[in-house]
Protein backbone atom coordinates (compact mmCIF):
# COMPACT_ATOMS: atom_id res chain seq x y z
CA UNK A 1 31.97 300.64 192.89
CA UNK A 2 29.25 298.45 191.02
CA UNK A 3 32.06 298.46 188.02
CA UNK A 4 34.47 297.01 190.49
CA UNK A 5 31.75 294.04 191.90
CA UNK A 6 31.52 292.84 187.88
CA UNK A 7 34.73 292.90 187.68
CA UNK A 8 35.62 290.53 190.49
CA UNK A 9 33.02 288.61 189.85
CA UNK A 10 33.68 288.43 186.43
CA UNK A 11 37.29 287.57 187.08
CA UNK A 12 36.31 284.51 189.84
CA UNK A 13 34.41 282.89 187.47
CA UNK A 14 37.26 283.31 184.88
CA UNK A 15 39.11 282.42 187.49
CA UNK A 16 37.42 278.87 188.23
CA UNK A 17 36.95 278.10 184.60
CA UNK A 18 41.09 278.68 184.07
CA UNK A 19 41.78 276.37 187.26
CA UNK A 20 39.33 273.60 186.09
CA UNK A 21 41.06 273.74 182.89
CA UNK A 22 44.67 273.33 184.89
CA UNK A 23 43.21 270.01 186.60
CA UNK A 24 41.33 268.80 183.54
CA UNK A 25 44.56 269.23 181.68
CA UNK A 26 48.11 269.52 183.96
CA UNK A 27 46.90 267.50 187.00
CA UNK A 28 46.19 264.99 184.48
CA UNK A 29 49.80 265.11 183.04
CA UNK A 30 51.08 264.49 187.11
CA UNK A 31 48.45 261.15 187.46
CA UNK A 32 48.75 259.73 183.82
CA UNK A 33 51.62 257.90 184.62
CA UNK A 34 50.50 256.36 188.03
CA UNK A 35 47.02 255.16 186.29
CA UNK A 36 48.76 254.49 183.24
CA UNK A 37 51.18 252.33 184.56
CA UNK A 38 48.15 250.15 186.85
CA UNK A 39 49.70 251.67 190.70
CA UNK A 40 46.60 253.61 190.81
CA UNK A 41 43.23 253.56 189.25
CA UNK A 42 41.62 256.35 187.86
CA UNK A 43 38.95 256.81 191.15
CA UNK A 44 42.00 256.45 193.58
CA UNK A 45 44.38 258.95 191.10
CA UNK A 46 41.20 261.52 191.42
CA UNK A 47 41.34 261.01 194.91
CA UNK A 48 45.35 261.65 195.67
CA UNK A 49 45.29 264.85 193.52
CA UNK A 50 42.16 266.09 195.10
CA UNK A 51 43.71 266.15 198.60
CA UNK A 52 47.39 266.84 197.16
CA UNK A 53 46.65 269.15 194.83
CA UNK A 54 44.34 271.22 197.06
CA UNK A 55 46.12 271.10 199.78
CA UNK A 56 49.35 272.45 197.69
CA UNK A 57 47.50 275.28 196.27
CA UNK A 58 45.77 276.43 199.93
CA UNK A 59 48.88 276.05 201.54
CA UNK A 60 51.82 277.12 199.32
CA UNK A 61 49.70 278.44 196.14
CA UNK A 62 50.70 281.95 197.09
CA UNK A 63 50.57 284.36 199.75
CA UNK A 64 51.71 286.82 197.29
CA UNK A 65 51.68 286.36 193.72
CA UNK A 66 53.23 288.16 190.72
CA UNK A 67 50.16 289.42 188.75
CA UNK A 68 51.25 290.33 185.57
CA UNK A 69 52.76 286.75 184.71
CA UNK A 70 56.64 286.10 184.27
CA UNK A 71 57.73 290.17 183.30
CA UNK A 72 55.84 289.26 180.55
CA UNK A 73 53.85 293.01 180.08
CA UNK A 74 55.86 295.86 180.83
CA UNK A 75 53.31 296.57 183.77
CA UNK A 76 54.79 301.08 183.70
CA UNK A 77 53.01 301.82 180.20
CA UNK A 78 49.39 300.70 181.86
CA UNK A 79 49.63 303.39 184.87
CA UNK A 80 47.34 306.18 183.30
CA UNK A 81 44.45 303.65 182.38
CA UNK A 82 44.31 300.67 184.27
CA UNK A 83 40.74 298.93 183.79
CA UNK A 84 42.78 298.04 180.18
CA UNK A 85 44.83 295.56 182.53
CA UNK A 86 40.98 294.27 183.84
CA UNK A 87 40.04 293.58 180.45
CA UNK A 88 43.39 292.01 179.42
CA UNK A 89 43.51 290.18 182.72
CA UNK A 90 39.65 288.93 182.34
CA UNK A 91 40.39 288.27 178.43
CA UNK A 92 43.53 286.44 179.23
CA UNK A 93 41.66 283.95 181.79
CA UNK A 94 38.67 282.99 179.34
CA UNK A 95 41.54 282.75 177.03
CA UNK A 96 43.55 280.21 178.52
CA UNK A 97 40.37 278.24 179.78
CA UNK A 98 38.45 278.40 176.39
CA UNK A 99 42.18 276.99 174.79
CA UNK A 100 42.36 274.02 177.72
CA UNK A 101 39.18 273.21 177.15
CA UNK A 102 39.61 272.40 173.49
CA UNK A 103 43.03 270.47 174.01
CA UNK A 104 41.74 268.40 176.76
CA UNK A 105 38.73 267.40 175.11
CA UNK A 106 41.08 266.30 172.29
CA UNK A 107 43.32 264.27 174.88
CA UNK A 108 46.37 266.92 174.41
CA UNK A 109 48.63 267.67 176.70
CA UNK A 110 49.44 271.31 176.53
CA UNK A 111 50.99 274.09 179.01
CA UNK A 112 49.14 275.98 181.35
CA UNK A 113 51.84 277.96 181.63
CA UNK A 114 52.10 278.53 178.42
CA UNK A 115 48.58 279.07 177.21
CA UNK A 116 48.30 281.81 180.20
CA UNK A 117 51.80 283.35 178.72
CA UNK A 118 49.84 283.23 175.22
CA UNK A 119 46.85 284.84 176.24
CA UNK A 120 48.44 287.46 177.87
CA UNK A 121 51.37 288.26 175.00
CA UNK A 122 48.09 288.75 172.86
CA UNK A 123 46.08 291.34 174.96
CA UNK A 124 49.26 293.27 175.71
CA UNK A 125 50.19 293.55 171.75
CA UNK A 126 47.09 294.92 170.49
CA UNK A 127 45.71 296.48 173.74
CA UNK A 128 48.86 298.58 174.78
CA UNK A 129 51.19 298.12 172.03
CA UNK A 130 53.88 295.79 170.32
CA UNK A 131 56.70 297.23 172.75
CA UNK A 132 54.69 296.27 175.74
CA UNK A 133 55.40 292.84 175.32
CA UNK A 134 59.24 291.82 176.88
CA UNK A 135 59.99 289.48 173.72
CA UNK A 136 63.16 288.08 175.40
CA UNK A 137 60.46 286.24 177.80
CA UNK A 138 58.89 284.65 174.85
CA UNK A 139 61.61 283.37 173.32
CA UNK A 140 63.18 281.69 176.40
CA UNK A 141 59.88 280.23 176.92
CA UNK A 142 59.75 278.57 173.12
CA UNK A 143 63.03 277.50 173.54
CA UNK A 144 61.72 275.34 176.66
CA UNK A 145 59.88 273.35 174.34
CA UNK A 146 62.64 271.51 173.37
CA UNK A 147 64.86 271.61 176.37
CA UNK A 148 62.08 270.51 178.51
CA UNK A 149 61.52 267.26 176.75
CA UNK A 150 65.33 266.40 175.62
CA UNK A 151 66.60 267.23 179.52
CA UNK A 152 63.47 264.56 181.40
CA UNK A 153 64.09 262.42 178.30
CA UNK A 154 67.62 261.59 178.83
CA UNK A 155 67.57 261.50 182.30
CA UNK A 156 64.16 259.01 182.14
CA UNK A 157 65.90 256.83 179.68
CA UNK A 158 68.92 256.90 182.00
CA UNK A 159 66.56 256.14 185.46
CA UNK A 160 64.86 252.84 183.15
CA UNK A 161 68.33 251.85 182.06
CA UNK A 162 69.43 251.48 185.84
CA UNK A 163 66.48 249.52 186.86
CA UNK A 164 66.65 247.07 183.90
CA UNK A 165 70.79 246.72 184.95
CA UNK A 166 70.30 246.11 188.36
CA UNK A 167 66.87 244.51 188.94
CA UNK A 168 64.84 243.11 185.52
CA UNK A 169 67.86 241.52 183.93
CA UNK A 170 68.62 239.15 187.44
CA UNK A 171 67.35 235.37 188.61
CA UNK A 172 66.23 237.28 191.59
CA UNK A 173 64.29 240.54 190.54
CA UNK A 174 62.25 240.48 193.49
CA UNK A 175 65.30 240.09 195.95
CA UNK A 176 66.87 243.16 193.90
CA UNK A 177 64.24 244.66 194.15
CA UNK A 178 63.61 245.15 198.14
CA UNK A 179 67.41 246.02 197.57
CA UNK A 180 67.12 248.48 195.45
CA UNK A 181 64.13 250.23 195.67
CA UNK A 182 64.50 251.97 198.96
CA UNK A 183 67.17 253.72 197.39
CA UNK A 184 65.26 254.79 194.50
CA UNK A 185 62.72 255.77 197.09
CA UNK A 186 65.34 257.69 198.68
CA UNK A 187 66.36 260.04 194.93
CA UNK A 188 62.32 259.96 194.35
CA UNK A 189 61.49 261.74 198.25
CA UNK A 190 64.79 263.57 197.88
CA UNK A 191 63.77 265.06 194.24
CA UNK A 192 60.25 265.74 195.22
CA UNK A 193 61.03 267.75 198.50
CA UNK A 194 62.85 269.96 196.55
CA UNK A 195 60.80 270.51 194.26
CA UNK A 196 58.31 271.40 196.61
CA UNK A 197 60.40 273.89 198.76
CA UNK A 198 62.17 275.52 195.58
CA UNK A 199 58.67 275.62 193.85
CA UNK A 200 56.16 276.10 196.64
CA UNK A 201 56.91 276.61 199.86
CA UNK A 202 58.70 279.74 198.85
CA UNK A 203 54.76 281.42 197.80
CA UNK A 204 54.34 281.25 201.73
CA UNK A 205 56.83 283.21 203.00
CA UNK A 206 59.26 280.24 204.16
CA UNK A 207 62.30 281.97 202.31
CA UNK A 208 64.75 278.22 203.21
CA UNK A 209 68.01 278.63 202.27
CA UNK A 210 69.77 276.57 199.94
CA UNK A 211 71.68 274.37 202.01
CA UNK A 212 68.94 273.92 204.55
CA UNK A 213 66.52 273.00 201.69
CA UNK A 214 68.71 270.28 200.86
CA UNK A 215 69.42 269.29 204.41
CA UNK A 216 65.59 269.14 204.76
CA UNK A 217 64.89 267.11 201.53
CA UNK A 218 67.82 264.47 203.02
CA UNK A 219 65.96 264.20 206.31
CA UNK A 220 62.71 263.64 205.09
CA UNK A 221 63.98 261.09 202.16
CA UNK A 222 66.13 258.92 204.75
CA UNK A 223 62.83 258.77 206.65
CA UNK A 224 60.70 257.70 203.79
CA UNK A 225 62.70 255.14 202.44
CA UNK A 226 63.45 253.70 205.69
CA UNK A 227 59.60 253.60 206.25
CA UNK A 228 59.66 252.15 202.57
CA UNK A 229 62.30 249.39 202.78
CA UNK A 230 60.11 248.34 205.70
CA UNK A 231 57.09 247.71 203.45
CA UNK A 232 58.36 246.25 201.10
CA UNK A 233 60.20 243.81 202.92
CA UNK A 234 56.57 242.71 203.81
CA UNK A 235 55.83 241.95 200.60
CA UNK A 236 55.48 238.22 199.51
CA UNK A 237 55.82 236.64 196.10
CA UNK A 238 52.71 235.36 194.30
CA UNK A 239 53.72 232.36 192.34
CA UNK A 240 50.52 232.01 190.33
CA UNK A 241 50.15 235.52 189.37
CA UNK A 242 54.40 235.30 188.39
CA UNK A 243 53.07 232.45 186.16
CA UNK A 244 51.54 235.19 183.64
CA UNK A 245 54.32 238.05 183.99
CA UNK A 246 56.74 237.25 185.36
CA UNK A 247 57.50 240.78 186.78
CA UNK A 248 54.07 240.83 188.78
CA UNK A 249 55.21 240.97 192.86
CA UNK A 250 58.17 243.50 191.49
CA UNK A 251 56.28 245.65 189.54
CA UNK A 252 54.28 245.64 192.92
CA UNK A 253 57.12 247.28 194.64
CA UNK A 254 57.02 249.96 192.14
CA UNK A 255 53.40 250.28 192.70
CA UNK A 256 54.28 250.98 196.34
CA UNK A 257 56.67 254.03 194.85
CA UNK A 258 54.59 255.19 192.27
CA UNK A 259 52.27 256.48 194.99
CA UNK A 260 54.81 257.79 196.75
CA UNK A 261 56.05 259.86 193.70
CA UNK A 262 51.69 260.64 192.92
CA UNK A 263 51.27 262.61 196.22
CA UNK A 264 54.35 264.52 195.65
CA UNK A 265 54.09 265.68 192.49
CA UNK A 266 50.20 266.72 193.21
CA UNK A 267 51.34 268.74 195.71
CA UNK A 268 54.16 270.24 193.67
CA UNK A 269 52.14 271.07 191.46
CA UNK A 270 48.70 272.29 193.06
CA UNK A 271 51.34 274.55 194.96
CA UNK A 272 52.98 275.94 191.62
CA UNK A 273 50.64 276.15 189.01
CA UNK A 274 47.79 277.46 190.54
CA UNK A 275 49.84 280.74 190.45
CA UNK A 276 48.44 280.58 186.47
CA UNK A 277 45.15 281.26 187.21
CA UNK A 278 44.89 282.98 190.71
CA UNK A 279 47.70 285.57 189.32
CA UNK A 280 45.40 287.29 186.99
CA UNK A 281 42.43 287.24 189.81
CA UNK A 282 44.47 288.65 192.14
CA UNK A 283 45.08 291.54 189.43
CA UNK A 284 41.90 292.11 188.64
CA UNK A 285 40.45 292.25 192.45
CA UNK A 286 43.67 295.37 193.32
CA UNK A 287 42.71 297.30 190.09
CA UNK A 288 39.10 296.82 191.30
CA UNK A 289 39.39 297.81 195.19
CA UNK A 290 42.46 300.30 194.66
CA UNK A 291 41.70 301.44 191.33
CA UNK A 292 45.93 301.41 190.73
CA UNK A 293 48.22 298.60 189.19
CA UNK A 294 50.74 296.74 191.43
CA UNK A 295 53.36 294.74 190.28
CA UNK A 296 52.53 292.43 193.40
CA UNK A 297 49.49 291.47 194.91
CA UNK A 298 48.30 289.48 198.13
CA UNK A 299 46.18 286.84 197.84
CA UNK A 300 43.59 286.41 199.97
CA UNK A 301 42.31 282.73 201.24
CA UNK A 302 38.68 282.07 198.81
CA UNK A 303 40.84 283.01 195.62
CA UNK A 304 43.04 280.03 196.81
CA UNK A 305 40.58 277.94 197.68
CA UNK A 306 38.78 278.81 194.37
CA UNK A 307 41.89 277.88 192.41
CA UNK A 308 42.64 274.44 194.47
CA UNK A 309 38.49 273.73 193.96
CA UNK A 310 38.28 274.16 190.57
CA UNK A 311 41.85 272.11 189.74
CA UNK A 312 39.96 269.70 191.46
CA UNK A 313 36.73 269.45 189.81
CA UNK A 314 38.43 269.63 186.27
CA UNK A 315 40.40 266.35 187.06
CA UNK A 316 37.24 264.82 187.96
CA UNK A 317 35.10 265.63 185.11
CA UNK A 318 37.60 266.05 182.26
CA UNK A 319 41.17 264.66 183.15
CA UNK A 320 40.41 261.23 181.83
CA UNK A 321 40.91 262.56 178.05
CA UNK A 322 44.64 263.87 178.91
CA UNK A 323 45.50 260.70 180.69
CA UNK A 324 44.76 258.04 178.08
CA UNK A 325 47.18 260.41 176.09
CA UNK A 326 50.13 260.30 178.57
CA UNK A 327 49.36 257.47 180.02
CA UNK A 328 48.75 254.84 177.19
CA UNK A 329 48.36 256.55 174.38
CA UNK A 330 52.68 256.91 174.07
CA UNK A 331 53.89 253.96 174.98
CA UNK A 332 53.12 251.12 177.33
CA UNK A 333 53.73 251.74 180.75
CA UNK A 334 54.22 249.69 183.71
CA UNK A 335 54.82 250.44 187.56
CA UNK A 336 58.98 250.94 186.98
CA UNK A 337 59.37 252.58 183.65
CA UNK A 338 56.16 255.30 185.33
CA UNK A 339 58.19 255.52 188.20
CA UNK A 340 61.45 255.89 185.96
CA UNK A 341 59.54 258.82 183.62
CA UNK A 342 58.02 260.82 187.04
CA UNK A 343 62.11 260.51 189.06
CA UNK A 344 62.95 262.30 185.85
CA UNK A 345 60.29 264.89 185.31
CA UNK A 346 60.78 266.25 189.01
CA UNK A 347 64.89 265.54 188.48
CA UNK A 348 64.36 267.94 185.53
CA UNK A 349 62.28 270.20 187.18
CA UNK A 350 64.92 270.79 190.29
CA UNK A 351 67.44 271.13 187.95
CA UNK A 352 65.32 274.16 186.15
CA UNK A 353 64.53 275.79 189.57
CA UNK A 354 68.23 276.16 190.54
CA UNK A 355 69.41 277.07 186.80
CA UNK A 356 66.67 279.56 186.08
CA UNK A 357 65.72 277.43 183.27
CA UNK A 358 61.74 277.92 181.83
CA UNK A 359 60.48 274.53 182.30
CA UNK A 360 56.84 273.25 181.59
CA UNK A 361 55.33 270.12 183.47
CA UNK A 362 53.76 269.13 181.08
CA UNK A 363 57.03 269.37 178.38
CA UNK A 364 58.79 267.68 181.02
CA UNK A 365 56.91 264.58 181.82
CA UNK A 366 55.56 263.79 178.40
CA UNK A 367 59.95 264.03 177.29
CA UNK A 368 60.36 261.20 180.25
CA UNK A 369 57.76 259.23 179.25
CA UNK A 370 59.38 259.04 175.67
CA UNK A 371 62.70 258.53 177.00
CA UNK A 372 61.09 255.51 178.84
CA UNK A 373 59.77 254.19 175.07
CA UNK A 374 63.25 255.08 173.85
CA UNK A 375 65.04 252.56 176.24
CA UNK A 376 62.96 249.58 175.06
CA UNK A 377 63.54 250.58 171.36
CA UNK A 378 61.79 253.31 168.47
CA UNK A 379 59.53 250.94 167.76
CA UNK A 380 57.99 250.60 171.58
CA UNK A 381 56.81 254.66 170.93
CA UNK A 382 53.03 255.70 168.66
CA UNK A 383 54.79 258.34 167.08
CA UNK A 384 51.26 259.29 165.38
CA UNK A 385 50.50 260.13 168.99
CA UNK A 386 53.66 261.96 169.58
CA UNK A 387 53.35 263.88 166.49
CA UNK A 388 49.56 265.55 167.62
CA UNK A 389 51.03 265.69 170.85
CA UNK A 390 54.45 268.20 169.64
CA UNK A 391 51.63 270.49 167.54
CA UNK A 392 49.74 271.12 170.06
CA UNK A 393 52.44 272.83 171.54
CA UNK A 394 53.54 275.09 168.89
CA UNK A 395 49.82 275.85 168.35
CA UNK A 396 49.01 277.20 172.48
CA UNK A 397 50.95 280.36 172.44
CA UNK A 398 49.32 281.72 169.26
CA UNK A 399 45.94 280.48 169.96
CA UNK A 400 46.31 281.53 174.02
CA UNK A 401 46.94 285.23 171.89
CA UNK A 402 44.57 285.48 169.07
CA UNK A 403 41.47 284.34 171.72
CA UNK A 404 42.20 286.78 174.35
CA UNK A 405 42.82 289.36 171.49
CA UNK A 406 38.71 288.20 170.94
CA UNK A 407 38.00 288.44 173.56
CA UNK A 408 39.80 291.79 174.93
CA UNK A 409 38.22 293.92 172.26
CA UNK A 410 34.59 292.49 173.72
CA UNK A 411 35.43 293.44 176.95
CA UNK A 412 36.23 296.69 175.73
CA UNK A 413 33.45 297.94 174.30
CA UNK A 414 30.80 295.68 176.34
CA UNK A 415 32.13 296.43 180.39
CA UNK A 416 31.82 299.81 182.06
């Protein structure tokens, strides 16, 4: 019994350190392009993921979660000794937090996902054996590193396109814009819904069917950009401020969307992601009170609420790094080319859920915001930046794996 306390104690405090590492790191990918783009400052971003994002992970962050991550371990070959899975699952965690850390610190913008999917590839190869590991897994994963960014690319490159044709190039781009924008509101609540009930609400229990999903997302984005159209129609040019950009009241509008798009994506996200670092909790706490492996495992409310704090707190203290990467470090962004690169990183992200397609956030959204640079030329894109940014992402998996390979073998010989 006092073996199973320091293991769940052990694993909470993994646990927090992994989710802090999510918000300094992911949750900064989801606000880079609101603050980078001027709709939000960094205070006010902080504060719309810290409601969002908490309230996504308490709320639709999993009832009942998949412990061993994605198939990834072939969970049968652990049955006759399973405090190995403990020490995989505790080694895994400090992996994936000590690897977040590092990138954040450096500004990159890496994969939870994928540094979790690292960590634990690495404990199951030299802890159980090579055949543990379901390789097939892997290698749809690294093949997500490309389609990821190429998919949100094109379609964020399309998205710009549209609002340079049909608003920026006119006499009248504000008139255009109180036009227009309602219906981009429209694809932008439409988009985000789903994404929500394909990639959250689902962790509850609320098994909605397809057609009533989308039924659902039509309702609730007819609603939103009525409410929206009403706004902005409110909104009156400011003729000296037009006198030094000449896009100032209409990148306004955008503003008003951005946030839209912010509070929806936190809450996408907080709802999906904490699954990364609550998953191999949850593991460790049914080894510990059951002393048997399950291939699912309820959640119960403080691991939640431990995973929605700690996203929190590492947005607060560290995110700042990751979004001077995304957000100004790639290329310049304002309030419509932001909006343009977040349409198509939750347009890409719907698109995954229904295909079955492994899709990263972070791949996704850093591909949009380069297909925004592409639109206003190669030149318009730090490709020194872009270059740090693509090894990072090769480098995750194997350094996810060789740390909790560390860090299992510790475990190992240190717990009881």
């Amino acid at each position: 019994m006092e073996a199973g306390i320091v293991y769940i104690t052990l694993a909470a405090l993994f646990g927090i350190f992994m989710a802090w590492g999510i918000g300094a790191n992911d949750v900064a990918n989801a606000m880079a392009t609101s603050v980078g783009s001027k709709a939000l400052t960094i205070r006010q971003a902080i504060v719309v993921a810290a409601v969002f994002e908490f309230l996504g992970a308490v709320l639709a962050g999993g009832a009942v979660t998949s412990t061993i991550r994605r198939g990834i371990v072939d969970s049968d070959l652990l049955g006759d000794s399973p405090e190995l899975l403990v020490y995989g699952m505790l080694a895994a965690l400090l992996a994936a937090g000590t690897w977040l850390l590092v990138a954040s610190r450096k500004g990159w913008p890496v994969s939870t996902t994928h540094s979790i999917v690292g960590a634990i590839v690495g404990f199951a190869a030299v802890g159980i054996g090579i055949d543990a590991v379901q390789w097939g897994k892997v290698g749809t994963i690294v093949m997500s590193w490309v389609i990821s960014p190429a998919m949100s690319g094109f379609i964020a490159f399309l998205i710009y396109m549209t609002v340079q044709r049909l608003i920026l190039s006119h006499d009248d781009p504000l008139g255009r814009a109180k036009r227009y924008v309602p219906v981009y509101m429209f694809f932008a609540a439409f988009t985000i819904t789903l994404v929500t009930i394909m990639k959250g609400l689902k962790h509850v229990g609320l098994d909605i069917g397809l057609a009533d999903s989308y039924l659902l997302a039509i309702v609730i984005a007819v609603v939103i950009a009525l409410i929206g159209a009403f706004v902005i129609r409110r909104i009156k040019p400011d003729p000296k401020a037009e006198k030094h950009q000449h896009f100032y009241t209409v990148e306004r509008v955008f503003g008003i969307l951005m946030i839209v798009t912010a509070c929806g994506m936190a809450f996408a996200h907080g709802s999906n992601d904490v699954a990364n670092a609550i998953g191999p909790l949850a593991a460790v706490i049914t080894v510990a009170q059951t002393g048997a492996i399950s291939a699912k495992s309820a959640v119960p409310l403080w691991v939640l609420i431990i995973g929605g704090g700690g996203i929190v707190i590492g947005l607060a203290t560290f995110g700042r790094h990751v979004i001077a990467t995304v957000g100004e470090g790639i290329t310049q962004l304002t309030p419509s080319r932001g909006f343009a690169a977040e349409l198509a990183a939750a347009t890409t992200i719907v698109i995954a859920s229904g295909t079955g397609i492994p899709v990263s956030t972070t791949h996704t959204l850093v591909g949009a915001v380069l297909g925004v640079g592409l639109a206003r030329g190669i030149e318009a894109i730090d490709l020194r930046v872009v270059g740090k940014i693509m090894v990072s992402w090769v480098v995750t998996i194997p350094a996810g794996a060789f740390l909790a390979i560390l860090f299992f073998f510790i475990f190992k010989t240190v717990l009881p």
